[in-house]
C-alpha atoms as a PDB file:
ATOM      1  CA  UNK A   1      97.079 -75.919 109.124  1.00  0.00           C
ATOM      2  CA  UNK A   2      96.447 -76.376 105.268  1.00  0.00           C
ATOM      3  CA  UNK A   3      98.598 -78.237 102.961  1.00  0.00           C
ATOM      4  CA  UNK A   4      99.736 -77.220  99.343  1.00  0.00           C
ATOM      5  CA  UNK A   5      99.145 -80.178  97.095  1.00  0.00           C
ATOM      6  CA  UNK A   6     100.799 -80.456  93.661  1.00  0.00           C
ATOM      7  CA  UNK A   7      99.870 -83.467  91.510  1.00  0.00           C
ATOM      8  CA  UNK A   8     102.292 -84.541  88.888  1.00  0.00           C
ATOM      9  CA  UNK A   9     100.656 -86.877  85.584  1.00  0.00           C
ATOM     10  CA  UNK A  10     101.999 -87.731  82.245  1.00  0.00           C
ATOM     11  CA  UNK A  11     100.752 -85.796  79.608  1.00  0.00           C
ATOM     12  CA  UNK A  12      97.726 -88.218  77.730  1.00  0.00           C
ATOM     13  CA  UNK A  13     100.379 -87.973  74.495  1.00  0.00           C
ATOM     14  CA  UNK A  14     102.895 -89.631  76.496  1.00  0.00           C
ATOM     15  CA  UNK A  15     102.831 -93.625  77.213  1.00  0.00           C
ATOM     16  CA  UNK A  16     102.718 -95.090  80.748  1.00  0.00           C
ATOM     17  CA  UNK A  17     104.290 -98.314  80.672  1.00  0.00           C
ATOM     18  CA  UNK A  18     103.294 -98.722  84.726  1.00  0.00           C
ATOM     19  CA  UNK A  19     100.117 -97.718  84.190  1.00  0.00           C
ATOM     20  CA  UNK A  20      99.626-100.238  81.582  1.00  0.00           C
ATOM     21  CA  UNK A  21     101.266-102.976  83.740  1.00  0.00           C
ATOM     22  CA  UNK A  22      98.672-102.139  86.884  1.00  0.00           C
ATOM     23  CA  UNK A  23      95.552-102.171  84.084  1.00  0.00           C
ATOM     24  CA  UNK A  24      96.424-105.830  83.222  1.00  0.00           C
ATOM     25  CA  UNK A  25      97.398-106.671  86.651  1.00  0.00           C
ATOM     26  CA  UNK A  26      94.003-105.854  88.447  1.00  0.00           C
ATOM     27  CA  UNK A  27      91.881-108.461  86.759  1.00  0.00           C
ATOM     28  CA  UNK A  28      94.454-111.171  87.657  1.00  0.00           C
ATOM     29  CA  UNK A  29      94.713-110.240  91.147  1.00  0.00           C
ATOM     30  CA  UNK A  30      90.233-110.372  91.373  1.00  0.00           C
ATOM     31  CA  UNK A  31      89.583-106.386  90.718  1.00  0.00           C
ATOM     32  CA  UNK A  32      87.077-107.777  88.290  1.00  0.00           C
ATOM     33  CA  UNK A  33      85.050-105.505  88.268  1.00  0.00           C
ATOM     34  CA  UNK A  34      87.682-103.036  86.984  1.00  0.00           C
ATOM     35  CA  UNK A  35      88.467-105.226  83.834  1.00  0.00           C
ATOM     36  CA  UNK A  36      86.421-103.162  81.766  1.00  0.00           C
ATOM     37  CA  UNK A  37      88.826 -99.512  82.719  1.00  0.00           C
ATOM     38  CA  UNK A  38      90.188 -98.289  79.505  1.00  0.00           C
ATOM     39  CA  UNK A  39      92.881 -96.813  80.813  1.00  0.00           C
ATOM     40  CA  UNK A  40      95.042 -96.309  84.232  1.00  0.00           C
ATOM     41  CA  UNK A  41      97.470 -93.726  84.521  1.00  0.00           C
ATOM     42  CA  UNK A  42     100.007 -93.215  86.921  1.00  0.00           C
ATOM     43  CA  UNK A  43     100.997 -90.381  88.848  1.00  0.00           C
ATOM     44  CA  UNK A  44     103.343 -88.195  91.694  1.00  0.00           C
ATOM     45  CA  UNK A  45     101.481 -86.094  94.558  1.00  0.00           C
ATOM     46  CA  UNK A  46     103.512 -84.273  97.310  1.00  0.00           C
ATOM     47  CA  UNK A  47     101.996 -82.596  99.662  1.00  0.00           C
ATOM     48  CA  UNK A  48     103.647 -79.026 101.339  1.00  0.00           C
ATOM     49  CA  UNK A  49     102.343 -78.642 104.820  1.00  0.00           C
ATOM     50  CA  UNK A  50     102.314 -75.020 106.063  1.00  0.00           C
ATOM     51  CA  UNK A  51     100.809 -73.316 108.813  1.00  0.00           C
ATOM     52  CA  UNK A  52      97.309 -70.920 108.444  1.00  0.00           C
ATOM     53  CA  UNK A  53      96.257 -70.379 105.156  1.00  0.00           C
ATOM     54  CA  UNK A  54      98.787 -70.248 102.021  1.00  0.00           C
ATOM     55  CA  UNK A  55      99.864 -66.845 100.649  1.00  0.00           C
ATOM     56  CA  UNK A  56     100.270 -65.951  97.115  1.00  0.00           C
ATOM     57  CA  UNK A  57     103.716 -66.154  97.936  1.00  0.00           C
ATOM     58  CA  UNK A  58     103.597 -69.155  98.863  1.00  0.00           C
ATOM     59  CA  UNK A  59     101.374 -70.136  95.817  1.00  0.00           C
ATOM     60  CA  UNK A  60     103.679 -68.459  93.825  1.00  0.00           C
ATOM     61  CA  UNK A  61     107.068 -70.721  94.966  1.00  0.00           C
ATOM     62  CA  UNK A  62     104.846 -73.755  95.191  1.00  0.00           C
ATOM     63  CA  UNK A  63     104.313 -73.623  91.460  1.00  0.00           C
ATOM     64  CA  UNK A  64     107.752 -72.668  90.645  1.00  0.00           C
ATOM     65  CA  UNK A  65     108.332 -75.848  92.813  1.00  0.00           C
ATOM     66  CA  UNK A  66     106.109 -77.792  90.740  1.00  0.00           C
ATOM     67  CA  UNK A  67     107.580 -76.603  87.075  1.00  0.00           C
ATOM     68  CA  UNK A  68     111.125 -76.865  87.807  1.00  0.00           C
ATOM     69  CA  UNK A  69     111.554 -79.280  90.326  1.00  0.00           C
ATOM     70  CA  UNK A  70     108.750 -81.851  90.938  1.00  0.00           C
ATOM     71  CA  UNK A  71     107.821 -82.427  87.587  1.00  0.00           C
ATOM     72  CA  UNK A  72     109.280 -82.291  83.978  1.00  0.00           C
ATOM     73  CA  UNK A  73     107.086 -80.688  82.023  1.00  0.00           C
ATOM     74  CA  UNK A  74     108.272 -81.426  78.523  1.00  0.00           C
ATOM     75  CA  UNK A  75     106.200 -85.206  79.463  1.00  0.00           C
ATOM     76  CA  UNK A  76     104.117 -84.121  82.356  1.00  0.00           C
ATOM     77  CA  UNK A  77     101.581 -81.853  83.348  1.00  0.00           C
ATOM     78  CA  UNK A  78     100.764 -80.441  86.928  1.00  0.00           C
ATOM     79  CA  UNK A  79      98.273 -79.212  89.602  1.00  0.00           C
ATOM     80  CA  UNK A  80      99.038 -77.094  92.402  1.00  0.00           C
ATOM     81  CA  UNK A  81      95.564 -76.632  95.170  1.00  0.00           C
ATOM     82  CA  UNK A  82      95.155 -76.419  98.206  1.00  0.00           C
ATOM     83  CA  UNK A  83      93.695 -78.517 101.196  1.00  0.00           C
ATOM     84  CA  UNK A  84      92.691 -77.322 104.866  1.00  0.00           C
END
């Protein structure tokens, strides 16, 4: 069994307002060591489980998936791979 993975970020142009919120919350909560992170973006991931190995097909729809339904790519960006 492998699973198509498609990860789904705001383009770097684009501001993350909960990204921003979780950078100034992790020094408060004692992630101290993470107070010196420039930056923490946020993101989607959905993972398609399918059965032997993916086909181009299957490829194919995943990133039609991934353009016109699971992300919005006039602010974000996407990746499809795959896992076994």
């Amino acid at each position: 069994m492998a699973k198509i993975i498609v990860e789904v970020m705001l383009k770097p142009e684009i501001l993350d307002p909960q990204g921003q919120a979780v950078a100034s919350a992790l020094p408060r909560l004692g992630f101290t060591s993470l107070k010196a992170a420039t930056s923490v973006r946020q993101g989607k991931r959905f993972e398609i489980e399918i059965q032997g190995d993916p086909t181009p097909t299957q490829l194919a729809e995943a990133e039609q998936a991934a353009q016109s339904l699971l992300s919005n790519p006039v602010i974000e960006t996407y990746i499809v791979k795959v896992e076994k």
